[in-house]
Protein backbone atom coordinates (compact mmCIF):
# COMPACT_ATOMS: atom_id res chain seq x y z
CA UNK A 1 21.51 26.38 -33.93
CA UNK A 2 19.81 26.04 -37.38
CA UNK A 3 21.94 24.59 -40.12
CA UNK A 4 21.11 24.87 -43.70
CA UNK A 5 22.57 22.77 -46.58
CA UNK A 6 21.73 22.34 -50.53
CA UNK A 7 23.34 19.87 -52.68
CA UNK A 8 23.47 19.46 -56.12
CA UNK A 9 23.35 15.96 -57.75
CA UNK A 10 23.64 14.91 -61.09
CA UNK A 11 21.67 11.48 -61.86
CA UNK A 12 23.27 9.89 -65.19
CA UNK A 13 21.45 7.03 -65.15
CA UNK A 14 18.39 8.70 -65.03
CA UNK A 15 16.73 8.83 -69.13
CA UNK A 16 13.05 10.43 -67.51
CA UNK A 17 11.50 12.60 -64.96
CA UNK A 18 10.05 9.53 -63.76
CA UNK A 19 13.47 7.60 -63.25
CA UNK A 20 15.10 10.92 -61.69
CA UNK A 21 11.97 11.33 -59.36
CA UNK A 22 12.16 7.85 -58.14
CA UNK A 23 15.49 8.08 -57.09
CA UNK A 24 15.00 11.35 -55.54
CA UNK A 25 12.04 10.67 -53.44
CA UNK A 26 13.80 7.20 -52.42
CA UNK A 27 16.60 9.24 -50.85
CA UNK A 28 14.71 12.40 -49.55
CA UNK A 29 12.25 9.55 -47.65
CA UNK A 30 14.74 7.63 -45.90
CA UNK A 31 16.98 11.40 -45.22
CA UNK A 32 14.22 12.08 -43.57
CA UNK A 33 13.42 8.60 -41.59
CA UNK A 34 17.14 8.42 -40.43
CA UNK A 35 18.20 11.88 -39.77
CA UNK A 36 16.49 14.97 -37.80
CA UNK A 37 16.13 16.50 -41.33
CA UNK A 38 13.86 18.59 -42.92
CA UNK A 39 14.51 17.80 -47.03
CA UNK A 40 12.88 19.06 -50.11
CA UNK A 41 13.91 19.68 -54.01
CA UNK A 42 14.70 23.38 -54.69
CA UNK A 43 15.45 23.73 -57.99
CA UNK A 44 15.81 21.81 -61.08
CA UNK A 45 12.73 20.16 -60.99
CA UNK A 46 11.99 19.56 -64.84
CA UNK A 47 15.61 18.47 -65.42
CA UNK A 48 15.69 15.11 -65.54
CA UNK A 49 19.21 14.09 -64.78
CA UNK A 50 19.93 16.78 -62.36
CA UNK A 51 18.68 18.27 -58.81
CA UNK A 52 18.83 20.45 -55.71
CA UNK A 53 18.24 19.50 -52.56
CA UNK A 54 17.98 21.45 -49.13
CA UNK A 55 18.33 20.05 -45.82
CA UNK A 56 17.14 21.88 -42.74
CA UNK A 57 18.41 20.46 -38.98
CA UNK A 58 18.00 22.49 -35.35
CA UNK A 59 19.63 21.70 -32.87
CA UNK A 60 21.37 22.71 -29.69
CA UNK A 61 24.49 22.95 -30.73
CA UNK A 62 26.42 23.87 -33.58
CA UNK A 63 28.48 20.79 -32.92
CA UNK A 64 25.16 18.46 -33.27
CA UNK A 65 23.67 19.97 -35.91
CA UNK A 66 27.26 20.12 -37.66
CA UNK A 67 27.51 16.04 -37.25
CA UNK A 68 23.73 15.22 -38.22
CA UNK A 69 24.23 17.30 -41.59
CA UNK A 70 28.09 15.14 -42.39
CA UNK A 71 26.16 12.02 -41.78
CA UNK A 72 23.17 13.17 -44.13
CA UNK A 73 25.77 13.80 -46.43
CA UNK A 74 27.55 10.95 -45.86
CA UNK A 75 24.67 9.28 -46.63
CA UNK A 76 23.73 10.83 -49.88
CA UNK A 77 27.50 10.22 -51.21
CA UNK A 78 27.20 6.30 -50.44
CA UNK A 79 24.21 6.21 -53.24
CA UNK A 80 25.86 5.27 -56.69
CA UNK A 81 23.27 5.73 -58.49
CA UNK A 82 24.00 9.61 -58.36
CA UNK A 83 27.33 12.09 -57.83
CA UNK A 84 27.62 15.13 -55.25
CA UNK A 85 28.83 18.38 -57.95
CA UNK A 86 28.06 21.10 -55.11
CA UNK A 87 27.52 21.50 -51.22
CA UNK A 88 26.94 24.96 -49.36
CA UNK A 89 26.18 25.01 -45.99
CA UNK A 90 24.82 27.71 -43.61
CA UNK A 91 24.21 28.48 -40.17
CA UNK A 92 21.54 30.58 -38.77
């Protein structure tokens, strides 16, 4: 089972590309570290206080790959620094 996710994020406290990027990359790196994730930036790349994210998990189950995408999420929420707006999900 493949399941694919984008979120979008807005980052208020980000004033520059370079504040919003060092955020980003902090969180897409450890994603990727603690999860069997597959994470990159999809859109909004020259908007500095906002961004897309896709995640990417297989898996053998839809079960699995269902509970290592809520705890990526989970995750992602816990970070202050920026706020969940949108979530889709799909499974392939």
């Amino acid at each position: 089972m493949i399941v694919y996710m984008e979120c979008e994020f807005i980052i208020p406290t980000a004033h520059s590309l370079k504040e919003k990027r060092a955020v980003l990359k902090s969180m897409l790196t450890r994603s990727k570290q603690r999860f069997n994730v597959s994470a990159a930036e999809v859109d909004h790349q020259n908007v500095w206080q906002r961004t897309r994210i896709a995640f990417v998990t297989v898996s053998s189950s839809k079960e699995m790959a269902d509970k290592e995408m809520e705890q990526v999420l989970q995750y992602l929420e816990s970070n202050p620094e920026w706020e969940c707006l949108e979530i889709q999900k799909e499974y392939l």
